[in-house]
C-alpha atoms as a PDB file:
ATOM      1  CA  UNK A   1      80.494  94.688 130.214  1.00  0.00           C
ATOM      2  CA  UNK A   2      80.734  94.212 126.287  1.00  0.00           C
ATOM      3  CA  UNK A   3      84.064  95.191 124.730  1.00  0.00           C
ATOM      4  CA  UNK A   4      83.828  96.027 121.088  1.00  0.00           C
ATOM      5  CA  UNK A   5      87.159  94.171 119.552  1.00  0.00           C
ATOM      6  CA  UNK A   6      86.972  96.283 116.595  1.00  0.00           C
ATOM      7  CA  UNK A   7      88.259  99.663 118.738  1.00  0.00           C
ATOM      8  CA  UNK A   8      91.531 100.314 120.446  1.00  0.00           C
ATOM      9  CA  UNK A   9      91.546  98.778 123.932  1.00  0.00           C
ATOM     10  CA  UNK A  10      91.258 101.957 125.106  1.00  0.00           C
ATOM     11  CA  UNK A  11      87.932 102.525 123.785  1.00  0.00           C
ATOM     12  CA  UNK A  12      86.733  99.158 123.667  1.00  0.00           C
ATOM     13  CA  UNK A  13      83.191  99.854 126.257  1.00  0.00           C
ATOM     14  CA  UNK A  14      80.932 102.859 126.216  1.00  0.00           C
ATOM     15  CA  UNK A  15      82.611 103.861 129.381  1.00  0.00           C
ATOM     16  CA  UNK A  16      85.484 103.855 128.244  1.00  0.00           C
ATOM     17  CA  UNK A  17      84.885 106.174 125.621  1.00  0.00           C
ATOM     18  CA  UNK A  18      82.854 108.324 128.151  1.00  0.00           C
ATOM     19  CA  UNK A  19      85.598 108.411 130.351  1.00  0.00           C
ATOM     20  CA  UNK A  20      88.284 109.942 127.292  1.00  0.00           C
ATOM     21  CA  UNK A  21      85.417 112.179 126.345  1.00  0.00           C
ATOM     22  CA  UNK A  22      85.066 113.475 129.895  1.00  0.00           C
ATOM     23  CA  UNK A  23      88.777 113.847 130.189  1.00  0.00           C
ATOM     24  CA  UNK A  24      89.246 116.155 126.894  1.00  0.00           C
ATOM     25  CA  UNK A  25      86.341 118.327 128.731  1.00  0.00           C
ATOM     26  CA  UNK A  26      88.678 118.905 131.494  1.00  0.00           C
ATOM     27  CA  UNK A  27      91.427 119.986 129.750  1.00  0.00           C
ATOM     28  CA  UNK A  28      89.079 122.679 128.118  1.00  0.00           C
ATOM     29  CA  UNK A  29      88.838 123.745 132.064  1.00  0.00           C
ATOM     30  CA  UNK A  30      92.949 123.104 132.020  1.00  0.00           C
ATOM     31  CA  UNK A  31      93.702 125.280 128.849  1.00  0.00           C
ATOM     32  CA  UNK A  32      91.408 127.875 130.416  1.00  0.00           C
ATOM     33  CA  UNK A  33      93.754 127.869 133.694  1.00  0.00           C
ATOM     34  CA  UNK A  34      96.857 128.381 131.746  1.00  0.00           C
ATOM     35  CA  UNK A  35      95.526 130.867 129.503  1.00  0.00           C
ATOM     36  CA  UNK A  36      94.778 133.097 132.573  1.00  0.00           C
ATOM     37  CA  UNK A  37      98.214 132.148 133.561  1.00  0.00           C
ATOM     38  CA  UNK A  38      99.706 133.684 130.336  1.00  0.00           C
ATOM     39  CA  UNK A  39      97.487 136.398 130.026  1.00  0.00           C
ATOM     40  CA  UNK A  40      98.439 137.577 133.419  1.00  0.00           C
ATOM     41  CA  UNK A  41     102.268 136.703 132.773  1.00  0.00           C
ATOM     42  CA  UNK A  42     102.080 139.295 129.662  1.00  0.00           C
ATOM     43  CA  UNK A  43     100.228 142.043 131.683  1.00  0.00           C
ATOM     44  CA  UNK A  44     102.675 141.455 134.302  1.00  0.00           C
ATOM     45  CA  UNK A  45     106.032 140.926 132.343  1.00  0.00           C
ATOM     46  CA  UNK A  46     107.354 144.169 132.609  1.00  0.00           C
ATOM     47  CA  UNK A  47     106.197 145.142 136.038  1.00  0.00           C
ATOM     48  CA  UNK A  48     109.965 144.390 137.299  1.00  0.00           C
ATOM     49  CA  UNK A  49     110.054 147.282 139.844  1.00  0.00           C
ATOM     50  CA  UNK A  50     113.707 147.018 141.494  1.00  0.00           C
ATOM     51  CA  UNK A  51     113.994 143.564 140.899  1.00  0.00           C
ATOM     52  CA  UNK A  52     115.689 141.345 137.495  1.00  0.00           C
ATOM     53  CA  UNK A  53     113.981 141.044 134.291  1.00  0.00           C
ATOM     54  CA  UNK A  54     113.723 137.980 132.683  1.00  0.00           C
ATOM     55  CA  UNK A  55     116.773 139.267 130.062  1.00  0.00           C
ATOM     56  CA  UNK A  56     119.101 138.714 133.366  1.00  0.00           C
ATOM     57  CA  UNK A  57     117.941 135.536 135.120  1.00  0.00           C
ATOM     58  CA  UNK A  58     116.384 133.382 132.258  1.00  0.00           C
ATOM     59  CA  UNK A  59     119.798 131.060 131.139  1.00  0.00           C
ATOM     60  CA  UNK A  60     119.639 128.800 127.657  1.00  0.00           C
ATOM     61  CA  UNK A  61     120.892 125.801 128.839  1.00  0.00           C
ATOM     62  CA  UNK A  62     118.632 124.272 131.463  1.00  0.00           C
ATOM     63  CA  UNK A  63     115.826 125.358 129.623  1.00  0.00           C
ATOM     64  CA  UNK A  64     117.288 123.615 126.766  1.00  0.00           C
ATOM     65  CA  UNK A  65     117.470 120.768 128.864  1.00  0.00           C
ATOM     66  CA  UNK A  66     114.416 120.489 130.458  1.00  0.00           C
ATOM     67  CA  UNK A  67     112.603 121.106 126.716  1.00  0.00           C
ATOM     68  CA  UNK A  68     114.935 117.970 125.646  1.00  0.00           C
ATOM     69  CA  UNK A  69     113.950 115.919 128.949  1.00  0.00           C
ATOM     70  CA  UNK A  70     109.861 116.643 128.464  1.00  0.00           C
ATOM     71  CA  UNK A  71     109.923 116.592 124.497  1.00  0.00           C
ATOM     72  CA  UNK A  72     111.812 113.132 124.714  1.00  0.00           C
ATOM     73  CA  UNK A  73     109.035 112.274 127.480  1.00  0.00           C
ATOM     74  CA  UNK A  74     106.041 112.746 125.639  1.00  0.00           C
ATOM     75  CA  UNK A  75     107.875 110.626 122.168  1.00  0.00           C
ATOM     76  CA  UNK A  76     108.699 107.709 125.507  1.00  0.00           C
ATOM     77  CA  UNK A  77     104.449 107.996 126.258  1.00  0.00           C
ATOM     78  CA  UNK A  78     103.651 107.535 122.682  1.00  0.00           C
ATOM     79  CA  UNK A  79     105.771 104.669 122.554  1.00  0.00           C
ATOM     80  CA  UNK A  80     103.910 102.932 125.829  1.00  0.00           C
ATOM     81  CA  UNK A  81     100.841 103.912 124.086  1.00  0.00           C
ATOM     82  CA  UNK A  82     101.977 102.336 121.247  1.00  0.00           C
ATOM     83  CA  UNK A  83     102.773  98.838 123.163  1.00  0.00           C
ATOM     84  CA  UNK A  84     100.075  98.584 124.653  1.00  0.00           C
ATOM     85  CA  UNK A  85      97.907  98.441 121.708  1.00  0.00           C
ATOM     86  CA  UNK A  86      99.832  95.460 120.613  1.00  0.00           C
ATOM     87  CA  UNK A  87      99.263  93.946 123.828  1.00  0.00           C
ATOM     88  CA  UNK A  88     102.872  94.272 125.278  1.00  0.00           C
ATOM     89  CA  UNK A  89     102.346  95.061 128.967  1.00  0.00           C
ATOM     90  CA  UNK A  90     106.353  94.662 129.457  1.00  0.00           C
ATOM     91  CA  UNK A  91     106.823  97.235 126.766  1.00  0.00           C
ATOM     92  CA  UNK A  92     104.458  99.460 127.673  1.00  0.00           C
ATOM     93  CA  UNK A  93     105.587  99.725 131.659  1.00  0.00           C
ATOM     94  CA  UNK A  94     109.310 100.201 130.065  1.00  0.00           C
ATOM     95  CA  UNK A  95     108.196 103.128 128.102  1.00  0.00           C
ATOM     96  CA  UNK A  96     105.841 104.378 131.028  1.00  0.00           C
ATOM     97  CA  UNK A  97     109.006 104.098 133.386  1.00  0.00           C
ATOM     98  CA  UNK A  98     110.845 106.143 131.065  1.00  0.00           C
ATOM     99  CA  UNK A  99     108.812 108.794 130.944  1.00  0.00           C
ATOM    100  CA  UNK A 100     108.535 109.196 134.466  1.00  0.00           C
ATOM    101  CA  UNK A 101     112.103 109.073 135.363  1.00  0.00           C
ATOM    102  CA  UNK A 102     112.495 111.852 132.247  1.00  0.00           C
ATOM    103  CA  UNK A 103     109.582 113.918 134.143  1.00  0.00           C
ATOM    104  CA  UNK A 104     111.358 113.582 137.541  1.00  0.00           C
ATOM    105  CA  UNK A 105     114.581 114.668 135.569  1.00  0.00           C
ATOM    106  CA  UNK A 106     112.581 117.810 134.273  1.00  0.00           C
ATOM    107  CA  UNK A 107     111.536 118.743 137.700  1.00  0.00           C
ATOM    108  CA  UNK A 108     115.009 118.219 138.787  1.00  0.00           C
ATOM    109  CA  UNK A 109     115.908 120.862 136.829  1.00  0.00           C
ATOM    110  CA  UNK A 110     113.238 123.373 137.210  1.00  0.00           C
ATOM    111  CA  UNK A 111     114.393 123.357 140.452  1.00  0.00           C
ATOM    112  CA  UNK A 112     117.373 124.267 140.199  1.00  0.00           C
ATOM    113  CA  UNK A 113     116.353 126.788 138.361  1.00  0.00           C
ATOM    114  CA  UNK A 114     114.428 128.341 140.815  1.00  0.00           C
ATOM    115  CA  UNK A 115     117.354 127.542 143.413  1.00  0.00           C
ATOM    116  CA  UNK A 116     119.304 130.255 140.809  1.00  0.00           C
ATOM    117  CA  UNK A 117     116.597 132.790 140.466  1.00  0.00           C
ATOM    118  CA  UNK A 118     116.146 133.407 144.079  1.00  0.00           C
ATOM    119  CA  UNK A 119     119.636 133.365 144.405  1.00  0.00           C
ATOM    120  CA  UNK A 120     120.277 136.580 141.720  1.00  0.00           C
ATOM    121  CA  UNK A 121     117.175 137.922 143.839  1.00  0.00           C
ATOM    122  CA  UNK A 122     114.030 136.859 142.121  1.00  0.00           C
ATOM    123  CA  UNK A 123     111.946 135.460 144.761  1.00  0.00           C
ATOM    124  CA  UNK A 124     107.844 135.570 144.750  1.00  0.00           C
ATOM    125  CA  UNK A 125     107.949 139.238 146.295  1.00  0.00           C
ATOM    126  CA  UNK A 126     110.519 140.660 144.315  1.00  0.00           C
ATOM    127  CA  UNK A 127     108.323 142.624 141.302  1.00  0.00           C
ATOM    128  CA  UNK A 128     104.582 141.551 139.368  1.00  0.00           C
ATOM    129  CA  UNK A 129     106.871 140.083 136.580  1.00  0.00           C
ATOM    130  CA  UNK A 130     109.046 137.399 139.438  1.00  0.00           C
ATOM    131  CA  UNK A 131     105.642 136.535 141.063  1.00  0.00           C
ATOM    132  CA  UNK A 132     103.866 135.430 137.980  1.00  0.00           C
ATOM    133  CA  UNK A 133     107.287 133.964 136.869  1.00  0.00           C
ATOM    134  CA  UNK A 134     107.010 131.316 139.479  1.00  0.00           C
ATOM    135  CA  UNK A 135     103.492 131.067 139.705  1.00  0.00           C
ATOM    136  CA  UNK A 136     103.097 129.988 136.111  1.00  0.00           C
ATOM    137  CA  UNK A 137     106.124 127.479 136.177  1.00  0.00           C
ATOM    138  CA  UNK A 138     105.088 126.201 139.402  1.00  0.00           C
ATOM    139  CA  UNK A 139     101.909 125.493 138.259  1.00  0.00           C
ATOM    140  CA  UNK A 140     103.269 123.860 135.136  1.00  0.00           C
ATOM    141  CA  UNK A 141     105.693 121.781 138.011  1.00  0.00           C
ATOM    142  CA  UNK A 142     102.942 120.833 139.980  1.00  0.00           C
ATOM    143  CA  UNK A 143     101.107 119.241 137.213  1.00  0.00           C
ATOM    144  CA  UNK A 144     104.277 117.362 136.022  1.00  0.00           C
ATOM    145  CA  UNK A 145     104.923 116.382 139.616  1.00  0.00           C
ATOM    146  CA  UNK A 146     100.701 114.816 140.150  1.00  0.00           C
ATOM    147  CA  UNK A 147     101.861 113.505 137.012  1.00  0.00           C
ATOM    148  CA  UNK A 148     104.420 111.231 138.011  1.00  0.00           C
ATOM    149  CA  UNK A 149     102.364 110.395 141.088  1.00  0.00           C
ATOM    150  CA  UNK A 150      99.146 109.231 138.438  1.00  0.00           C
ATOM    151  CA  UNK A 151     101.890 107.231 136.268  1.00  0.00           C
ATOM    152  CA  UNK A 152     103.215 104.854 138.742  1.00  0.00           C
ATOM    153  CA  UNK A 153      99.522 104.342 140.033  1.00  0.00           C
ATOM    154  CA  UNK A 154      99.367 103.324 136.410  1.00  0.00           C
ATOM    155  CA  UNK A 155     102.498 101.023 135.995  1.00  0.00           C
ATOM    156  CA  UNK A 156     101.298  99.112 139.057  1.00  0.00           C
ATOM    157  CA  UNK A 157      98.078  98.615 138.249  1.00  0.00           C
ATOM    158  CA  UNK A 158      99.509  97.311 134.451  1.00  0.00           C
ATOM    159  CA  UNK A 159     101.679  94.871 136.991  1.00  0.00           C
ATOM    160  CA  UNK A 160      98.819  94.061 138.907  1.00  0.00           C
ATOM    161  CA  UNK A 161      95.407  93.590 136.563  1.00  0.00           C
ATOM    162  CA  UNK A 162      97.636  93.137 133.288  1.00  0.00           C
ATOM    163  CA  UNK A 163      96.219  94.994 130.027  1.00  0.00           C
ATOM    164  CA  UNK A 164      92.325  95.473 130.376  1.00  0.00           C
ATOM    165  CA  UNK A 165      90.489  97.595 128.679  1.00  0.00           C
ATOM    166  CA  UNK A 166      90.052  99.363 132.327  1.00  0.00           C
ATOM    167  CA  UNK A 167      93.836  99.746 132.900  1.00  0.00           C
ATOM    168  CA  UNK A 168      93.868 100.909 129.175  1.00  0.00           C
ATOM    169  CA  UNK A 169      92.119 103.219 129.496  1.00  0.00           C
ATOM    170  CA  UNK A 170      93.639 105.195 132.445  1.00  0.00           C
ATOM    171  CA  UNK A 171      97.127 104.769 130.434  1.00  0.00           C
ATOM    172  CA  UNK A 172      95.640 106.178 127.527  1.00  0.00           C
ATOM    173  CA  UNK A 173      94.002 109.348 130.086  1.00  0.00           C
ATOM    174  CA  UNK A 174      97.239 109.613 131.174  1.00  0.00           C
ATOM    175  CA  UNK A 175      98.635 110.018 127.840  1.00  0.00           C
ATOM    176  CA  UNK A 176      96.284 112.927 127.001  1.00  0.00           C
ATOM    177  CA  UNK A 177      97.257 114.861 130.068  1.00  0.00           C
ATOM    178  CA  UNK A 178     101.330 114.034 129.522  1.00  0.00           C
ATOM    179  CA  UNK A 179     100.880 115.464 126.060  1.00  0.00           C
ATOM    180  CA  UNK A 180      98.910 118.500 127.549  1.00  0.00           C
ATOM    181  CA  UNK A 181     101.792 119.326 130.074  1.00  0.00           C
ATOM    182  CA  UNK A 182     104.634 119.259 126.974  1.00  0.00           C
ATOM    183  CA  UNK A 183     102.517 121.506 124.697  1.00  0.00           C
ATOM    184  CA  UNK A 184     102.304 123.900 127.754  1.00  0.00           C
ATOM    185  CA  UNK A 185     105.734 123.175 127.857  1.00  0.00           C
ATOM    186  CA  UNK A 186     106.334 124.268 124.158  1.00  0.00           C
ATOM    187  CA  UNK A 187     104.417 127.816 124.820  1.00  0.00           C
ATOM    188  CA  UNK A 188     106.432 128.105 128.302  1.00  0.00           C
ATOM    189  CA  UNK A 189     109.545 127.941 126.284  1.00  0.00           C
ATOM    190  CA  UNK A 190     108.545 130.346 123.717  1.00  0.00           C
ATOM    191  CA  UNK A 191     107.553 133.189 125.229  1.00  0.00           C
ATOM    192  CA  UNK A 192     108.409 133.347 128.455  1.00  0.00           C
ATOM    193  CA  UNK A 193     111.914 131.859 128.478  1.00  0.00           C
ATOM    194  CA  UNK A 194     112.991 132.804 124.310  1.00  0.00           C
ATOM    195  CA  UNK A 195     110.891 136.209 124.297  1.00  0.00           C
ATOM    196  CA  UNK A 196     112.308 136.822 127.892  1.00  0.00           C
ATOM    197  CA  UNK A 197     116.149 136.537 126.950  1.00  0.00           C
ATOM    198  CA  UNK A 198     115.152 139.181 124.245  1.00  0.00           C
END
């Protein structure tokens, strides 16, 4: 396999570079997904029936945290990304380890958060508006939580193989798709938690 020095790591063999290519193609497929979600979470927003609007439920301060714990997360990625291409394995599993425990802190709190909605009576079968409610932050949580599954996969191999332009690669991947979930994140936050408590 020839690496060409003069690239990133990360891009260093034809299939390497197929492999990125291939992964921004399926977060076309991934934008697509949560742009149904949040065209069905607008259609749906004011179906509330007898159930809570968003106005009475939504609360400032753990989603104020969990934008905190996944903004700092994706800064954390860029700075593994960062090590790596200066060859510093140790570094770059720090920084990866970071991230993850801030991603397991995020879901931490999104749970709770659903703990508190169904507990002021939002559930799934409450209205339209409390069904696509948790169906677009669950989907959101389920990524985050494959997430953290993919990024120790990751660290180990790092501790395994070392930094090759294989192992680069997937922690580069993984990068793109950690970014992905926080600008999700960033729409999430603006209009269905912000616009909500409207």
């Amino acid at each position: 396999m020839k690496v060409d020095h003069s690239l990133p790591l990360e891009y260093g063999t034809e299939q390497n570079r197929l492999n990125i290519l291939g992964f921004w193609i399926f977060l076309g497929a991934e934008i697509a997904l949560f742009g149904t979600l949040f065209a069905s979470y607008f259609t749906l927003v004011d179906r509330t029936g007898s159930g809570p609007a968003g106005a009475e439920i939504f609360e400032i301060t753990p989603v104020l945290i969990e934008t905190i714990l996944l903004l700092t997360s994706s800064f954390t990625i860029g700075l593994g990304i960062h090590a790596m291409r200066l060859g510093k394995a140790k570094a770059m599993i720090t920084f990866f380890a970071i991230t993850l425990l801030l991603g397991l802190g995020f879901l931490g709190v999104e749970i709770y958060d659903f703990i508190v909605y169904i507990h002021e009576g939002a559930t799934l079968q409450t209205s339209g508006f409390t069904a696509i409610l948790f169906l677009t932050l669950g989907t959101h949580g389920a990524h985050v939580t494959f997430g953290l599954f993919w990024g120790a996969f990751i660290i180990l191999q790092v501790i395994k193989r070392g930094l090759t332009p294989e192992t680069a690669n997937k922690a580069f991947i993984f990068s793109l798709y950690w970014h992905f979930l926080d600008v999700v994140w960033i729409f999430i936050f603006s209009f269905v938690f912000l616009k909500g408590m409207m």
